[in-house]
C-alpha atoms as a PDB file:
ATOM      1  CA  UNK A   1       1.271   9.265 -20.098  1.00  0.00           C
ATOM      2  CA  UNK A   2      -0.161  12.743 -21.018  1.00  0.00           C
ATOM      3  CA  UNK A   3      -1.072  15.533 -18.571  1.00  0.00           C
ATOM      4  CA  UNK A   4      -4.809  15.106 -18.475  1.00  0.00           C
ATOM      5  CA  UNK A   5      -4.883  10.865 -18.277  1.00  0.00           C
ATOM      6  CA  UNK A   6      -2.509  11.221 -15.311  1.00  0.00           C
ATOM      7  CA  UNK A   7      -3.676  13.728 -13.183  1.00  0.00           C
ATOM      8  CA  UNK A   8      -6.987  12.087 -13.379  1.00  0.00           C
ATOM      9  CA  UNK A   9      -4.400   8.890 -12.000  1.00  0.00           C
ATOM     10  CA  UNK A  10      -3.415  10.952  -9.044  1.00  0.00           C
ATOM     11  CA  UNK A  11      -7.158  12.223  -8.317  1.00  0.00           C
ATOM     12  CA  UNK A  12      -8.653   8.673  -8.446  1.00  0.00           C
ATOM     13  CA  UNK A  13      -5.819   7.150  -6.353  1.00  0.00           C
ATOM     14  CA  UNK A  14      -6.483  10.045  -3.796  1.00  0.00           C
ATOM     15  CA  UNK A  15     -10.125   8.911  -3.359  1.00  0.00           C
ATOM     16  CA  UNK A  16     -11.225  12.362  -4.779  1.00  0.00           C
ATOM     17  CA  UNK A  17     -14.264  13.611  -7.208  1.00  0.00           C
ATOM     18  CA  UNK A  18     -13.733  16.520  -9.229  1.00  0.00           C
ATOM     19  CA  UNK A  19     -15.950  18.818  -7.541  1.00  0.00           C
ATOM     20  CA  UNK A  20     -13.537  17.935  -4.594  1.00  0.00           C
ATOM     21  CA  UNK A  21      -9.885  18.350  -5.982  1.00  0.00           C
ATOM     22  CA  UNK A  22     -11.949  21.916  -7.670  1.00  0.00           C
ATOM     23  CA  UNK A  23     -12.246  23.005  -4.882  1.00  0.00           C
ATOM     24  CA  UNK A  24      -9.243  22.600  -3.068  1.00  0.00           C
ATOM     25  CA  UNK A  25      -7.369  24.204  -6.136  1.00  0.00           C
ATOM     26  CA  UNK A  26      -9.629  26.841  -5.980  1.00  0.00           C
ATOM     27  CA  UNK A  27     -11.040  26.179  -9.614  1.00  0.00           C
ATOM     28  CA  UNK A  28     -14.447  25.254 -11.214  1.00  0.00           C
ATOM     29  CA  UNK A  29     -14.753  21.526 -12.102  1.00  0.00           C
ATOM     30  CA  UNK A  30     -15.611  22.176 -15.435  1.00  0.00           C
ATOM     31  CA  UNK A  31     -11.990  23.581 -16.473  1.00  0.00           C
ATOM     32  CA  UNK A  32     -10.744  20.819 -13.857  1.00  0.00           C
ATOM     33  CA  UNK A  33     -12.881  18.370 -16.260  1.00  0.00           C
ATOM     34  CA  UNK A  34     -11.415  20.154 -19.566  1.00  0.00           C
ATOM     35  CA  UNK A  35      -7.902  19.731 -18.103  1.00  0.00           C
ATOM     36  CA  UNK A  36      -8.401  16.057 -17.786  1.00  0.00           C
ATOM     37  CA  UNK A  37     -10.042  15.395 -21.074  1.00  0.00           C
ATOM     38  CA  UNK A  38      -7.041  17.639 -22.609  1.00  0.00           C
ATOM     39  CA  UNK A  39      -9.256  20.038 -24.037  1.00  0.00           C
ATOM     40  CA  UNK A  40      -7.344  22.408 -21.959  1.00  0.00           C
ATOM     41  CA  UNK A  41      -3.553  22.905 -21.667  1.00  0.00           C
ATOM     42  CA  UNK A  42      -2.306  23.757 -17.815  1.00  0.00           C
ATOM     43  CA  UNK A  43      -0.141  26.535 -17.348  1.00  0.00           C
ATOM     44  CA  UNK A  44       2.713  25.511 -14.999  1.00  0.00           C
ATOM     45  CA  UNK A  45       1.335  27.333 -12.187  1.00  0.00           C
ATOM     46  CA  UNK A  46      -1.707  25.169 -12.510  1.00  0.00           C
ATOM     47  CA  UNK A  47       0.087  22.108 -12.686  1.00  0.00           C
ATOM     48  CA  UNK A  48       2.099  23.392  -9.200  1.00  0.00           C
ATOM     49  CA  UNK A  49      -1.109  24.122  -8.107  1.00  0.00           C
ATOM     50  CA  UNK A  50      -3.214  21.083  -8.369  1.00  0.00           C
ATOM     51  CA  UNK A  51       0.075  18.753  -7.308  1.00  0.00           C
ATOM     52  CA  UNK A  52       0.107  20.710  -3.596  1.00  0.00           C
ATOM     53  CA  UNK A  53      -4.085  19.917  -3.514  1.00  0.00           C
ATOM     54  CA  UNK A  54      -3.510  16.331  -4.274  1.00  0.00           C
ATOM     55  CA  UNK A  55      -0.823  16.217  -1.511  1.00  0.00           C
ATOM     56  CA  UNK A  56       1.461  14.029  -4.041  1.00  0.00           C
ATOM     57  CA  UNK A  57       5.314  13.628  -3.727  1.00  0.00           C
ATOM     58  CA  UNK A  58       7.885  16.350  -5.143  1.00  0.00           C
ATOM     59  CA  UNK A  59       8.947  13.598  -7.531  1.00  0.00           C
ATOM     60  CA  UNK A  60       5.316  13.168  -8.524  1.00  0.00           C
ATOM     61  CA  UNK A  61       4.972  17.009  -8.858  1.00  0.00           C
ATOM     62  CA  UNK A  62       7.998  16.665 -11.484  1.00  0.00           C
ATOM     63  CA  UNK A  63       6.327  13.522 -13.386  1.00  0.00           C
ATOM     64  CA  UNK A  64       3.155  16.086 -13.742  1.00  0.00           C
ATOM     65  CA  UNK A  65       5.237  19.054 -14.821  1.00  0.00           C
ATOM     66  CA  UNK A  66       6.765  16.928 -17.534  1.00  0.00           C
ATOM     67  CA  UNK A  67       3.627  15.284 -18.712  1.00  0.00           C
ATOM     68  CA  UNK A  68       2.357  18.839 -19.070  1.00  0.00           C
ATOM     69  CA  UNK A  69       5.609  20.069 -20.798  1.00  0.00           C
ATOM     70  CA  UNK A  70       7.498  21.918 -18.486  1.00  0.00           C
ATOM     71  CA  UNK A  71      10.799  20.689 -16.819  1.00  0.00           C
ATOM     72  CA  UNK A  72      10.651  19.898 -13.321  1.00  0.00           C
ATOM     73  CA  UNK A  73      10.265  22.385 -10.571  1.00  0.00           C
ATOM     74  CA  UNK A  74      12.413  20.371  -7.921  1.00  0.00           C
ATOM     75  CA  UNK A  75      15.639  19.041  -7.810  1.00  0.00           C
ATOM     76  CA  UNK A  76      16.225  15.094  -7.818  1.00  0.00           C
ATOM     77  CA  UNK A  77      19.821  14.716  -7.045  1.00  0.00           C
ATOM     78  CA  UNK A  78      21.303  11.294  -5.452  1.00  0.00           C
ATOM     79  CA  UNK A  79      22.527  12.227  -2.180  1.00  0.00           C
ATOM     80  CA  UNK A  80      26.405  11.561  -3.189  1.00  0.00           C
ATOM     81  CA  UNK A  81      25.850  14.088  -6.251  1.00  0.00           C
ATOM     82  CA  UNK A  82      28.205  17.310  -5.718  1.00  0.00           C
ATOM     83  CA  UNK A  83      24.316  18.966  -5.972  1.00  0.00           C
ATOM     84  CA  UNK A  84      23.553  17.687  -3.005  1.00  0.00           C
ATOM     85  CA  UNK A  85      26.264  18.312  -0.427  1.00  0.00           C
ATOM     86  CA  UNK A  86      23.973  20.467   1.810  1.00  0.00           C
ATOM     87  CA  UNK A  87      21.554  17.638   2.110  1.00  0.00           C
ATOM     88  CA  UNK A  88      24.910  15.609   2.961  1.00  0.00           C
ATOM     89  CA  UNK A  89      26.468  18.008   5.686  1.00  0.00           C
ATOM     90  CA  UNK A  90      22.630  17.725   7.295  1.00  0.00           C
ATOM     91  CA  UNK A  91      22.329  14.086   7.371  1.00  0.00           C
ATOM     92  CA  UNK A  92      25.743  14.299   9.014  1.00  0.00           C
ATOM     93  CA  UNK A  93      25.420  16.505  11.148  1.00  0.00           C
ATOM     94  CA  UNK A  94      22.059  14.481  12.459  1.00  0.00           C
ATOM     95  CA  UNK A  95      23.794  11.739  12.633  1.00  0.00           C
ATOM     96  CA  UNK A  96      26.690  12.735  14.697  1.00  0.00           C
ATOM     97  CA  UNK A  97      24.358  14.465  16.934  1.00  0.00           C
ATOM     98  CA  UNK A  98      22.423  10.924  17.821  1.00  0.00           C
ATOM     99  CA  UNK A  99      25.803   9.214  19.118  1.00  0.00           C
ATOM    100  CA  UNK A 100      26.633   7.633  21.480  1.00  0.00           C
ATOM    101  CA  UNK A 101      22.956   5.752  19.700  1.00  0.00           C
ATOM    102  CA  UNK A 102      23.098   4.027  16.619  1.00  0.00           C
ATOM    103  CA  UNK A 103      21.366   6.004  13.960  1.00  0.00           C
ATOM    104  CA  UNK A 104      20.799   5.361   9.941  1.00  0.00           C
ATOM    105  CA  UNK A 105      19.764   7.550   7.424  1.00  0.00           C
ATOM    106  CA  UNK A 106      17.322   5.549   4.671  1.00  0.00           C
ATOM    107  CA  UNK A 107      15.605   6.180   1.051  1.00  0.00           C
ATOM    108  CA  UNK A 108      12.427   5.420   0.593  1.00  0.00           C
ATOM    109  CA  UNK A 109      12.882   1.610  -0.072  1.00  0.00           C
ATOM    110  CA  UNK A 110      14.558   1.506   3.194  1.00  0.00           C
ATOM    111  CA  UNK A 111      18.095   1.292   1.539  1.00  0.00           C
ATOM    112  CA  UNK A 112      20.742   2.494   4.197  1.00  0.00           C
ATOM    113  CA  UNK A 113      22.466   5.452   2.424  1.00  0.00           C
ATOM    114  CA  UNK A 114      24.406   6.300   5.945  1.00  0.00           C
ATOM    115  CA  UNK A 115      24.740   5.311   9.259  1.00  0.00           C
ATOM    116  CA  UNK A 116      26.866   6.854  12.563  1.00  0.00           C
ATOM    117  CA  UNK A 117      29.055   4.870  14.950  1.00  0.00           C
ATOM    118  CA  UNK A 118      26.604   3.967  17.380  1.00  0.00           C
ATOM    119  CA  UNK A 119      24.291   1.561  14.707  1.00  0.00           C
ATOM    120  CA  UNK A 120      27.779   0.125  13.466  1.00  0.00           C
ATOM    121  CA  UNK A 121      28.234  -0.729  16.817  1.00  0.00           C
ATOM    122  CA  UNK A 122      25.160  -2.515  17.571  1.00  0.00           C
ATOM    123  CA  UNK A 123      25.417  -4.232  14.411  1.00  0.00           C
ATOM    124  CA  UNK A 124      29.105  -5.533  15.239  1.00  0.00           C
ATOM    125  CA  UNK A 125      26.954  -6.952  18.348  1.00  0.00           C
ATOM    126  CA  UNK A 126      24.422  -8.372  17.298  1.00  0.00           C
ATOM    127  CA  UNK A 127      24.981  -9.766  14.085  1.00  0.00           C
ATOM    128  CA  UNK A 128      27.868 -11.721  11.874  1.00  0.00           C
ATOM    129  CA  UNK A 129      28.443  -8.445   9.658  1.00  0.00           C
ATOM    130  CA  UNK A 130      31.242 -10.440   7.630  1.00  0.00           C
ATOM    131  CA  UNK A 131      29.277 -13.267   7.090  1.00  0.00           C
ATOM    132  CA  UNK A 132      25.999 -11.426   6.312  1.00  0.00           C
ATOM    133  CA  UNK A 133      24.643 -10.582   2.612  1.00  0.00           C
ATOM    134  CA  UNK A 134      25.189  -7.144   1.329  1.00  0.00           C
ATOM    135  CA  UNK A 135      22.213  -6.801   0.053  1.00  0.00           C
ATOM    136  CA  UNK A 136      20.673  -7.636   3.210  1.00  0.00           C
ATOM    137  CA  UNK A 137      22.584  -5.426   5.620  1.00  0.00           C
ATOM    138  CA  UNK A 138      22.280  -2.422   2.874  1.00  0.00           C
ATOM    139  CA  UNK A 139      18.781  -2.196   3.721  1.00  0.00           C
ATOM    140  CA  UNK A 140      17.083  -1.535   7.240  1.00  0.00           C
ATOM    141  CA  UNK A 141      13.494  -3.928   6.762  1.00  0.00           C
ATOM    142  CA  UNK A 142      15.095  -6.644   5.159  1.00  0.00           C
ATOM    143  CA  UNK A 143      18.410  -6.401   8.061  1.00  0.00           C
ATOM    144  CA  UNK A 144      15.485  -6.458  10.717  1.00  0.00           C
ATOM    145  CA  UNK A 145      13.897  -9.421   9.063  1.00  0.00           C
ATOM    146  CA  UNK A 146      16.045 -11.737   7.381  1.00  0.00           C
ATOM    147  CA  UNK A 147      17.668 -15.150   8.972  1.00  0.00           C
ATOM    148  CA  UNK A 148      21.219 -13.684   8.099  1.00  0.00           C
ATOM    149  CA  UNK A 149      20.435 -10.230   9.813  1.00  0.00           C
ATOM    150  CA  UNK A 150      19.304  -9.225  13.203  1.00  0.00           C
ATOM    151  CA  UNK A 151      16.557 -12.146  13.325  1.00  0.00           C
ATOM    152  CA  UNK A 152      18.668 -14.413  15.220  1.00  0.00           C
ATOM    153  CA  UNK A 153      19.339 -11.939  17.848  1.00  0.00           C
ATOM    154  CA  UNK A 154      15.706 -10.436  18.300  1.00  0.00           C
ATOM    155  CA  UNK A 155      13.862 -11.966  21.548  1.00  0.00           C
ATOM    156  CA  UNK A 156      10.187 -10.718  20.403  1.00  0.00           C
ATOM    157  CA  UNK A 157      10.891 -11.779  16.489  1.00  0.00           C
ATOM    158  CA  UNK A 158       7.245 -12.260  16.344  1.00  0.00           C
ATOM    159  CA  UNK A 159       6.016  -8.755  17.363  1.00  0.00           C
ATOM    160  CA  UNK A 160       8.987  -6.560  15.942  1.00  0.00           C
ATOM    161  CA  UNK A 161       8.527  -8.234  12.454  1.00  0.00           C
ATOM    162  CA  UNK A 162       4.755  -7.548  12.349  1.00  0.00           C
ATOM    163  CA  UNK A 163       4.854  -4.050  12.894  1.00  0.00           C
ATOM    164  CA  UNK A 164       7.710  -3.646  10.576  1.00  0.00           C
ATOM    165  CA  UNK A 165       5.708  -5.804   7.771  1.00  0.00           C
ATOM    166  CA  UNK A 166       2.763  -3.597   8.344  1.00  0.00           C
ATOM    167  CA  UNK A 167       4.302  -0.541   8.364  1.00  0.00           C
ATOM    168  CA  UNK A 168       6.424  -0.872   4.854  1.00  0.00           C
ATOM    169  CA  UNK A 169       3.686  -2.173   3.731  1.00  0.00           C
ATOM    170  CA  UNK A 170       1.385   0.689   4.479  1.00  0.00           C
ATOM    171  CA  UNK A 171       4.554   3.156   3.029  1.00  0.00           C
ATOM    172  CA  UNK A 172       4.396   1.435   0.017  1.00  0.00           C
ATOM    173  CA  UNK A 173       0.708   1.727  -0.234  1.00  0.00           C
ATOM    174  CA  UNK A 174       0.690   5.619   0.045  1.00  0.00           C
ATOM    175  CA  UNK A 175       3.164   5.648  -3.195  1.00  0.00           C
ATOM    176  CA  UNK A 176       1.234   3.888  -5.510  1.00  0.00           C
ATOM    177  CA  UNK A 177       2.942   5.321  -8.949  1.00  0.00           C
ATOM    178  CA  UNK A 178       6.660   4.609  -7.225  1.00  0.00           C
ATOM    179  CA  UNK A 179       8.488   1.501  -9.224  1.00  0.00           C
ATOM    180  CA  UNK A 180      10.419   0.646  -6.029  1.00  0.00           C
ATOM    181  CA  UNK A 181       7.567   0.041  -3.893  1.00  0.00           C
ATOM    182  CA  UNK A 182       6.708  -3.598  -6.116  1.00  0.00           C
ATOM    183  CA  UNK A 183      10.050  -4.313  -5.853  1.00  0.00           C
ATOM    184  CA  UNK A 184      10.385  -3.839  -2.201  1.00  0.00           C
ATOM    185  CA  UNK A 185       7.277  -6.279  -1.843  1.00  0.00           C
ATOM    186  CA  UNK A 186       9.250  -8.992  -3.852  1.00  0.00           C
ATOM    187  CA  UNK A 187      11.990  -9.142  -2.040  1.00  0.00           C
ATOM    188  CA  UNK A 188       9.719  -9.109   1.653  1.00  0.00           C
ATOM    189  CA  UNK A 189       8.458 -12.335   0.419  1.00  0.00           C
ATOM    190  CA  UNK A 190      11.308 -13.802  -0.784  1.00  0.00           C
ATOM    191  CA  UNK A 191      12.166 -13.632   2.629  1.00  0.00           C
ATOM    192  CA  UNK A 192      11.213 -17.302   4.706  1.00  0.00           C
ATOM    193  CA  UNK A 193       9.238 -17.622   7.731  1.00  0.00           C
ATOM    194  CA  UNK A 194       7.392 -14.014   8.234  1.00  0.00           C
ATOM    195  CA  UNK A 195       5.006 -13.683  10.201  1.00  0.00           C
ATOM    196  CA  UNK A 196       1.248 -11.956   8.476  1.00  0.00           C
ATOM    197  CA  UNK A 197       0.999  -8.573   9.379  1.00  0.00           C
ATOM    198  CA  UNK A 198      -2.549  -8.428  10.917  1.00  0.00           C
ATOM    199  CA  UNK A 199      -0.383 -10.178  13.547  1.00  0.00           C
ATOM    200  CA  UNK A 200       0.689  -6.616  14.807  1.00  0.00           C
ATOM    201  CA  UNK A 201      -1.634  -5.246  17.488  1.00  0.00           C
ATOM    202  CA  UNK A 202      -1.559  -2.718  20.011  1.00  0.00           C
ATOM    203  CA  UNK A 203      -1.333  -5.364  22.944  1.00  0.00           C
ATOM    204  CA  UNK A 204       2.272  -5.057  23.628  1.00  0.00           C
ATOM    205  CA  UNK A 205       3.038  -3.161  26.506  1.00  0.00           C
ATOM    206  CA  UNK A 206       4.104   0.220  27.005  1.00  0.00           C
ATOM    207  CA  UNK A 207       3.102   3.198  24.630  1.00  0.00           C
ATOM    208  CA  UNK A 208       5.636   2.037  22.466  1.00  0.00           C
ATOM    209  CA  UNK A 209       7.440  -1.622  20.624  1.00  0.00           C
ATOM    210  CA  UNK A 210      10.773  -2.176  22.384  1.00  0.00           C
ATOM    211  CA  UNK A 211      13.017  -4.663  20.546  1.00  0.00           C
ATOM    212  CA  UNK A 212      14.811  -6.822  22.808  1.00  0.00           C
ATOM    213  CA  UNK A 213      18.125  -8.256  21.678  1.00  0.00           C
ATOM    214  CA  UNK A 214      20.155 -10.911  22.952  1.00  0.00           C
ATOM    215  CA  UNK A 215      23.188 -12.508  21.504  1.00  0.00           C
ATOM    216  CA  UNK A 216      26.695 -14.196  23.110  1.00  0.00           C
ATOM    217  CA  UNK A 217      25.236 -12.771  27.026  1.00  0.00           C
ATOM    218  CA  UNK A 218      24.904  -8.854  25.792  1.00  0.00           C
ATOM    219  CA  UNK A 219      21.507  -7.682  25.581  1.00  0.00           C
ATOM    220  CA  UNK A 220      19.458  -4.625  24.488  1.00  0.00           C
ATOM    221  CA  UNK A 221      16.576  -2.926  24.746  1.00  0.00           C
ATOM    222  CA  UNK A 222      15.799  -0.643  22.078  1.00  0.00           C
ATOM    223  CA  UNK A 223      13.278   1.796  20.658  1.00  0.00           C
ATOM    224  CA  UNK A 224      13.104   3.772  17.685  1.00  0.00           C
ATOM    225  CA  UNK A 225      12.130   7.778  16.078  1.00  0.00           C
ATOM    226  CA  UNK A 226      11.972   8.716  13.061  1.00  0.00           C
ATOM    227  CA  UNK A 227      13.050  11.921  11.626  1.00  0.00           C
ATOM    228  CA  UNK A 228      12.635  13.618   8.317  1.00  0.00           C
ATOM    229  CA  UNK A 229      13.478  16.913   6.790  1.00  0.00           C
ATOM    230  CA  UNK A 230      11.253  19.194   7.899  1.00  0.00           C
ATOM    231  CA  UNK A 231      10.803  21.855   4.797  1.00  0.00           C
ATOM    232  CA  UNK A 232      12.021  19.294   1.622  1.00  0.00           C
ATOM    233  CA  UNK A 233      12.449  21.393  -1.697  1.00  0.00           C
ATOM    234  CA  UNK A 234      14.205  18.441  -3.141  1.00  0.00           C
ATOM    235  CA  UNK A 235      12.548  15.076  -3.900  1.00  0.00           C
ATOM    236  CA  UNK A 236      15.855  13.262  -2.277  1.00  0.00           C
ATOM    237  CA  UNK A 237      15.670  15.037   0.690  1.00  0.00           C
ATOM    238  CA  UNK A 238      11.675  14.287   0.737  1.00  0.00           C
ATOM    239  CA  UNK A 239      12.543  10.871   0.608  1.00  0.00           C
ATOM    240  CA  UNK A 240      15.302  10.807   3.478  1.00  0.00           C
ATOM    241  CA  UNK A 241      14.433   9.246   6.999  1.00  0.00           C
ATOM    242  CA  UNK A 242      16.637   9.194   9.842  1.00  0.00           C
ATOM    243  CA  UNK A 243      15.896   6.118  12.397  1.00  0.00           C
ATOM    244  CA  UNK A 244      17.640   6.539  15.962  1.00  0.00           C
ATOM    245  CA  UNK A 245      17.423   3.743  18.113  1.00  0.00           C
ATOM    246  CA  UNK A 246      17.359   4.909  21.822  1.00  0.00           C
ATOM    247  CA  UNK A 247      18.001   2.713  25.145  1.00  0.00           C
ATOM    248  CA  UNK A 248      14.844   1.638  26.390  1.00  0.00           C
ATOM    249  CA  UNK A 249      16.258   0.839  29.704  1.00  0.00           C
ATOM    250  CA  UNK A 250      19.202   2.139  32.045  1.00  0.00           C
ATOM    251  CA  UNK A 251      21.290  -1.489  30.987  1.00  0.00           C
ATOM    252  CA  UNK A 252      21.261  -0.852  27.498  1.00  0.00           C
ATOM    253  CA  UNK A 253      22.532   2.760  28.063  1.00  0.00           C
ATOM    254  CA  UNK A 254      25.075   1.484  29.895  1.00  0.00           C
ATOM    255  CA  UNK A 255      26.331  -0.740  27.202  1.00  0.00           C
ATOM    256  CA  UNK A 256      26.353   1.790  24.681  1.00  0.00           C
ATOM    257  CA  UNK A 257      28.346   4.133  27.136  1.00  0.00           C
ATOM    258  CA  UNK A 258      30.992   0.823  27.432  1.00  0.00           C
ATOM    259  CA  UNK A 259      30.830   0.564  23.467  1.00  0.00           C
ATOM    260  CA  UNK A 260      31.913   4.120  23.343  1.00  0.00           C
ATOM    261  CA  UNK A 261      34.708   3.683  25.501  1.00  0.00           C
ATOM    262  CA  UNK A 262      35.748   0.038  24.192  1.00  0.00           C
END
């Protein structure tokens, strides 16, 4: 797709009218309106410009900078890349610093790039990890949600898997123009048995959802942050999440104090 057909794309798919992405680029509409027809070339400047008013990804930034001609202004790097061994030795160190709790580091599509002791741990708990699917247990929704994952072990199945459902899906939504985001869909409702997820509400006790396991007399009570990179120049690192799962109760820290001592 050319420069002009796709930035109208990212304007329309923000909600915005031209008049309003002018003005938050600090331009008239009408050269807005000549850039889109292509009866105006951007410089790359503009095209940084009008990416940071339409509040789109880094790696959407670099799909308008190429449209446009230019090569990309940020770096796209797979985290095991020798490029990208300072975005390594910070997901590390993050990690470390969550044990004795078990902590992952995701992509966008969820995929489980890292985790630390404490979430290899839990998962030796809680689920058959040598009889469980690789491609389940490589990714955190689908290990939550699928029959051969944590399912079994999770007490409020019901409520944990709504909120997830509703939350990837409303992820997915904000990336419209990502290819992963379809295929992430596909494989949610390949898996059997979910629950819809209008089912998640705000009636569950507590300012926050605590998943309770129980499996083989251990249980948990767990609940989750999320952390991200806080100043992302890199479209990988933009992408990085880091979920911690914290005891929700004085048992469960107990057991992951005797986990770390086993």
């Amino acid at each position: 797709m050319s420069f002009g057909p796709m930035l109208r794309r990212y304007r329309s798919q923000r909600g915005l009218s031209q008049e309003q992405l002018a003005f938050e680029a600090e331009i008239s509409t009408r050269h807005l309106s000549c850039l889109e027809t292509s009866k105006s070339a951007p410089s790359r400047t503009m095209v940084l410009v009008l990416g940071s008013a339409l509040d789109i990804t880094l790696r959407d930034r670099n799909a308008l900078l190429e449209a446009a001609g230019f090569t990309p202004a940020y770096r796209d790097e797979p985290l095991d890349a020798p490029a990208a061994a300072s975005l390594r030795r910070a997901v590390d160190l993050v990690l470390r610093g969550m044990e004795p709790n078990g902590a992952v580091a995701v992509d966008y599509a969820w995929n489980i790039v890292q985790m630390n002791g404490g979430a290899a741990r839990l998962l030796g708990l809680f689920v058959d990890v040598p009889a469980a699917p690789l491609e389940i247990m490589r990714n955190l929704v689908l290990a939550v949600l699928h029959p051969a994952g944590l399912r079994p072990a999770i007490v409020n199945f019901e409520e944990v898997a709504a909120f997830t459902l509703e939350r990837a899906r409303r992820e997915i939504a904000a990336r419209p123009n990502d290819p992963r985001g379809p295929e992430m869909l596909a494989r949610l409702e390949a898996v059997p048995d979910l629950p819809h997820a209008r089912l998640a509400t705000a009636a569950t006790p507590g300012p926050f959802l605590t998943v309770q396991l129980r499996k083989n007399g251990v249980e948990a009570a767990l609940f989750s942050t999320i952390a991200t990179i806080g100043t992302p120049i890199d479209a990988t690192a933009e992408e990085l999440a880091i979920e911690t799962f914290f005891p929700a109760d004085e048992a469960t820290s107990a057991l992951f104090r005797r986990l770390v001592d086993a």
